[in-house]
Protein backbone atom coordinates (compact mmCIF):
# COMPACT_ATOMS: atom_id res chain seq x y z
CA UNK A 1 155.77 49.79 127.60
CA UNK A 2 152.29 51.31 128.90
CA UNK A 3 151.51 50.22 132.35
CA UNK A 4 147.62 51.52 131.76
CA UNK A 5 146.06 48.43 130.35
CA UNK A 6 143.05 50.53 129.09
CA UNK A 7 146.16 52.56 126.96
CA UNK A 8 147.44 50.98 123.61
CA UNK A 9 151.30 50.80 123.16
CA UNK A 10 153.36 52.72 121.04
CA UNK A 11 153.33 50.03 118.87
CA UNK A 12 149.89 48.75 118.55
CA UNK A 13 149.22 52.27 117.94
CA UNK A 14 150.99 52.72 115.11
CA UNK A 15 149.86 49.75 113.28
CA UNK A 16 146.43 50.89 114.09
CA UNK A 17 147.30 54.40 112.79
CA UNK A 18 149.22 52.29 109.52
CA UNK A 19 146.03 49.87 109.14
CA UNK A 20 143.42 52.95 109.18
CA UNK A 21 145.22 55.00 106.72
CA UNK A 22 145.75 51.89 104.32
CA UNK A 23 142.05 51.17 104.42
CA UNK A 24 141.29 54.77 104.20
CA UNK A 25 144.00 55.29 100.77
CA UNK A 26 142.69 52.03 98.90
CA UNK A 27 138.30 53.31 99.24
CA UNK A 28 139.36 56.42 97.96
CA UNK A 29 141.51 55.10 95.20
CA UNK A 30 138.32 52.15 94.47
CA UNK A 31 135.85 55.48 94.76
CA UNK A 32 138.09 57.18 91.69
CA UNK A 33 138.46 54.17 89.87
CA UNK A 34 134.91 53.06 89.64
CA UNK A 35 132.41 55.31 87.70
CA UNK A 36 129.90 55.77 89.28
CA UNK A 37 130.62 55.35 92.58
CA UNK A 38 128.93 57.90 95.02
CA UNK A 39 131.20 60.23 96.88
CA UNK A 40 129.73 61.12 100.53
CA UNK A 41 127.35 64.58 99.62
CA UNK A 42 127.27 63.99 96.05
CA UNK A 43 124.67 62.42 93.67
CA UNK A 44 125.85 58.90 92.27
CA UNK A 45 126.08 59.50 88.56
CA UNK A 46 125.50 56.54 85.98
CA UNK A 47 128.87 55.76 83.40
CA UNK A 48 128.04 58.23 80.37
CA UNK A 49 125.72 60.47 81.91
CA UNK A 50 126.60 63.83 80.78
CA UNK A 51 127.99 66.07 82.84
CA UNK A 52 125.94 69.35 81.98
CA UNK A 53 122.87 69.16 81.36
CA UNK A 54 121.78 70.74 78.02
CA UNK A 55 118.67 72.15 76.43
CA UNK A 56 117.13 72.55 72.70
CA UNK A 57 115.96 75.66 72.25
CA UNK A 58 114.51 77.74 69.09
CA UNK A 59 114.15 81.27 69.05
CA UNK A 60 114.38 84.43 66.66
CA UNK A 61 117.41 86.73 67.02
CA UNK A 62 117.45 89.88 65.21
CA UNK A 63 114.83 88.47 62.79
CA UNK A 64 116.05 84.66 62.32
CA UNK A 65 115.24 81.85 63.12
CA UNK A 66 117.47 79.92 65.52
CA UNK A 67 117.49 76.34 67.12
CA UNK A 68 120.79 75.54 69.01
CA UNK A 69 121.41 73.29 72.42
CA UNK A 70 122.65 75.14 75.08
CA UNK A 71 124.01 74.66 78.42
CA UNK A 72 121.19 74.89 80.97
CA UNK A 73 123.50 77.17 83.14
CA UNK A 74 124.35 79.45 80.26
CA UNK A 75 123.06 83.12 80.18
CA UNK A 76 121.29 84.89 77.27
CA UNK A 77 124.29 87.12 77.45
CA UNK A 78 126.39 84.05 76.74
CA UNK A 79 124.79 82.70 74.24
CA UNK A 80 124.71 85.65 72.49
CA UNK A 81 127.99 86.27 72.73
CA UNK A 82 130.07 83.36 72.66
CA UNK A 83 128.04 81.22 70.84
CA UNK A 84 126.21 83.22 68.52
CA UNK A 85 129.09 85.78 67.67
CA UNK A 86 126.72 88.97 68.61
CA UNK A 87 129.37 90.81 70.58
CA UNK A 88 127.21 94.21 70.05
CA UNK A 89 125.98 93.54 73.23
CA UNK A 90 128.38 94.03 76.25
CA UNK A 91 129.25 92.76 79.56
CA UNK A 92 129.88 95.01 82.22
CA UNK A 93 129.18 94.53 85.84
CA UNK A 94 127.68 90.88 85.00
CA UNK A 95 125.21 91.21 88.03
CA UNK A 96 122.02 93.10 86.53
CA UNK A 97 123.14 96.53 87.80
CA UNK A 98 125.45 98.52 84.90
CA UNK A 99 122.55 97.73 82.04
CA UNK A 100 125.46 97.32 79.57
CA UNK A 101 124.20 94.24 78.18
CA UNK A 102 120.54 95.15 77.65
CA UNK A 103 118.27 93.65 74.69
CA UNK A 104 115.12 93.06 73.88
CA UNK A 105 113.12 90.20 74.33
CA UNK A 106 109.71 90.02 73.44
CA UNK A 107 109.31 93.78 73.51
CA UNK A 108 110.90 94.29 76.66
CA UNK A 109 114.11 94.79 77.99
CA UNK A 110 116.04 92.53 80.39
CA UNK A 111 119.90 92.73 81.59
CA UNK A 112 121.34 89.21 79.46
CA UNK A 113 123.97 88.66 81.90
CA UNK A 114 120.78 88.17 84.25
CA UNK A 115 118.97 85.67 82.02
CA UNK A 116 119.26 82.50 81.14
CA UNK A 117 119.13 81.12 77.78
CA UNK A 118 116.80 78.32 78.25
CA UNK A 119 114.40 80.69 79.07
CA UNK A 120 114.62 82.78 75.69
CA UNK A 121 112.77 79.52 74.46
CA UNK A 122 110.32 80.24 71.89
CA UNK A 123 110.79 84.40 72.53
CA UNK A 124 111.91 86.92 70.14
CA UNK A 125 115.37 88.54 70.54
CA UNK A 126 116.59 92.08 69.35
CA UNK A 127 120.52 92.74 70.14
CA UNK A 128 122.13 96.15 69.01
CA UNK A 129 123.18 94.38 65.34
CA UNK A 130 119.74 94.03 64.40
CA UNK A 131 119.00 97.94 64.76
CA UNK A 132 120.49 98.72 61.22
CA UNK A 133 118.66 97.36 58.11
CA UNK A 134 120.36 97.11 54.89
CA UNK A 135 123.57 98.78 55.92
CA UNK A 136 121.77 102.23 56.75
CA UNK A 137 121.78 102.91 60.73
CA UNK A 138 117.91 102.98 62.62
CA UNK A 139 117.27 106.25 62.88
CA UNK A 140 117.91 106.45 66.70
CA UNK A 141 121.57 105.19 66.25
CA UNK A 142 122.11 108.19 63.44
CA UNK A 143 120.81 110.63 66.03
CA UNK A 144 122.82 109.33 68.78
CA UNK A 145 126.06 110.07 65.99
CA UNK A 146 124.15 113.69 65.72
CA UNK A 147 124.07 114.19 69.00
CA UNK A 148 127.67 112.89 70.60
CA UNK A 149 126.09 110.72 72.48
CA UNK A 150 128.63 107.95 72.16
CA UNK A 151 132.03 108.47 74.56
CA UNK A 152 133.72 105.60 75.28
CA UNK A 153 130.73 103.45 73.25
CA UNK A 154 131.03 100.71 76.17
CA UNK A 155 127.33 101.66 77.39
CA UNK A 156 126.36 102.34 74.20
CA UNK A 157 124.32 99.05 72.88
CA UNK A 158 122.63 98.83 76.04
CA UNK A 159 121.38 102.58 76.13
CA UNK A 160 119.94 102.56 72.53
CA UNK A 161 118.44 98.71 73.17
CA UNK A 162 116.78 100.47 76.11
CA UNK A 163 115.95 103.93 73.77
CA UNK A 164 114.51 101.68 71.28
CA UNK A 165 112.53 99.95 73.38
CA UNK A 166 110.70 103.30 74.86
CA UNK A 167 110.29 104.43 71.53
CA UNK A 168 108.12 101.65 70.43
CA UNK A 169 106.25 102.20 73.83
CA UNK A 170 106.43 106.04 73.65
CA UNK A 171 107.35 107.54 70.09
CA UNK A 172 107.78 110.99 71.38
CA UNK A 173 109.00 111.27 74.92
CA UNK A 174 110.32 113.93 77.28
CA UNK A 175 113.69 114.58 78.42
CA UNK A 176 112.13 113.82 81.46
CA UNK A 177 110.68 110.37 80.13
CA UNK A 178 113.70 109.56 78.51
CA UNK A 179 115.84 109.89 82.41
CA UNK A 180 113.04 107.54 83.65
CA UNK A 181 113.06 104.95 81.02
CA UNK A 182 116.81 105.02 80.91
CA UNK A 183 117.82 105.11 84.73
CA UNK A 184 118.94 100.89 84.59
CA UNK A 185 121.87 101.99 82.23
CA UNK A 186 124.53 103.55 83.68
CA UNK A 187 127.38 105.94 81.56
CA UNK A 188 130.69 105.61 82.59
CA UNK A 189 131.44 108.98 81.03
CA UNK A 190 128.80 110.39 82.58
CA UNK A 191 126.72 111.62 78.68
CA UNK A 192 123.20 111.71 79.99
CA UNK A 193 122.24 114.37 78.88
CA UNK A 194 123.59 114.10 75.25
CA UNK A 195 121.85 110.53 75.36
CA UNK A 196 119.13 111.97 76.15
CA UNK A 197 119.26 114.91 73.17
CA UNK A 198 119.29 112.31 70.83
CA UNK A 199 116.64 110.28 71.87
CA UNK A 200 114.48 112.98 72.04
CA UNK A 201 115.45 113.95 68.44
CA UNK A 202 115.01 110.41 67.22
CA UNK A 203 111.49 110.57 68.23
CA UNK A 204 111.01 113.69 67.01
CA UNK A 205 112.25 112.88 63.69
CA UNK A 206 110.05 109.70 63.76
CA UNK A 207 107.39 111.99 64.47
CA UNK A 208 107.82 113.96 61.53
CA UNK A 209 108.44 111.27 59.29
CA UNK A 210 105.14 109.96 60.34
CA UNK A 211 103.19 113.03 59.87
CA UNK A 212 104.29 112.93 55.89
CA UNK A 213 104.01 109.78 55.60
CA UNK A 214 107.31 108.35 55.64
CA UNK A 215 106.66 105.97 58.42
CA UNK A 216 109.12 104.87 60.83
């Protein structure tokens, strides 16, 4: 026994040890039990709250009209793909840098994997499977066949999203132009210049088209 009266014994100090723990063991077990129940650092949540929050959104996607609920922590790139079945548009590095899942959104292109659905709200979406029309490839995709400009295809929807794009903007740019407006997509296989080839000849077919009156 423990001559320091200011020291517990042995075996007051297990019992105190015992008693702690068995307090300790039955708030947890009460804290899982009960919904509800605030754990220290979290947010008490109500009995039949959801647990992600979710958002109604309508947009147009290739030329439709879409309304769908989606998780408020979902990307565009996501949605897209998982939810919408419009695998045309890949994921590479997932972090805004590769340029392998680029589309356009209201004219312009963003990285998907970068974007979040909610705020494709209202917007306009073009992904790679709405470049075709009728079952005839756009022009640009027919001159990227012409041109080899396809390897191992994995960059592929994201640099004619981003071609298509300049073209609206620019319907006849340089090689030159083309580097510029395509340096956020990066080739694995290193193509550029054979991506490049073609987009020049795409625009210079849509030039030619438009001088006889074809249109584009």
């Amino acid at each position: 026994m423990s001559t320091d009266p200011e020291k517990p014994t042995e075996q007051e100090s297990d019992v105190t040890r015992r008693e702690f723990l068995g307090t300790a063991g039955a708030a947890l077990v009460v804290a899982a039990a009960v919904p509800g129940v605030a754990v220290e650092g979290q947010t008490a949540r109500p009995a039949g709250t959801p647990s992600r929050p979710r958002t109604q959104i309508r947009l147009t996607v290739n030329g439709a009209q879409r309304r769908l609920e989606v998780d408020d922590h979902w990307t565009l790139a996501e949605m897209l793909r998982d939810h919408l079945r419009l695998t045309g548009t890949k994921l590479g590095c997932e972090r805004g840098e590769c340029g392998a899942c680029t589309v356009i959104l209201d004219g312009k292109t963003v990285y998907s994997c970068s974007y979040l659905a909610v705020w494709a709200d209202g917007k306009s979406v073009t992904t790679v499977e709405g470049l075709a029309k009728n079952g005839a490839l756009d022009p640009l995709q027919q001159a990227f066949v012409v041109h080899d400009a396809p390897q191992c295809g994995f960059c592929t929807s994201g640099q004619l999203m981003s071609a298509k794009a300049l073209l609206s903007a620019n319907p006849a740019p340089t090689v030159a132009e083309v580097h510029a407006a395509l340096a956020g997509n990066l080739c694995r296989c290193s193509n550029y210049s054979r991506i490049a080839e073609a987009v020049v000849a795409a625009g210079a077919a849509g030039a030619t088209r438009r001088t006889s009156g074809g249109g584009q």
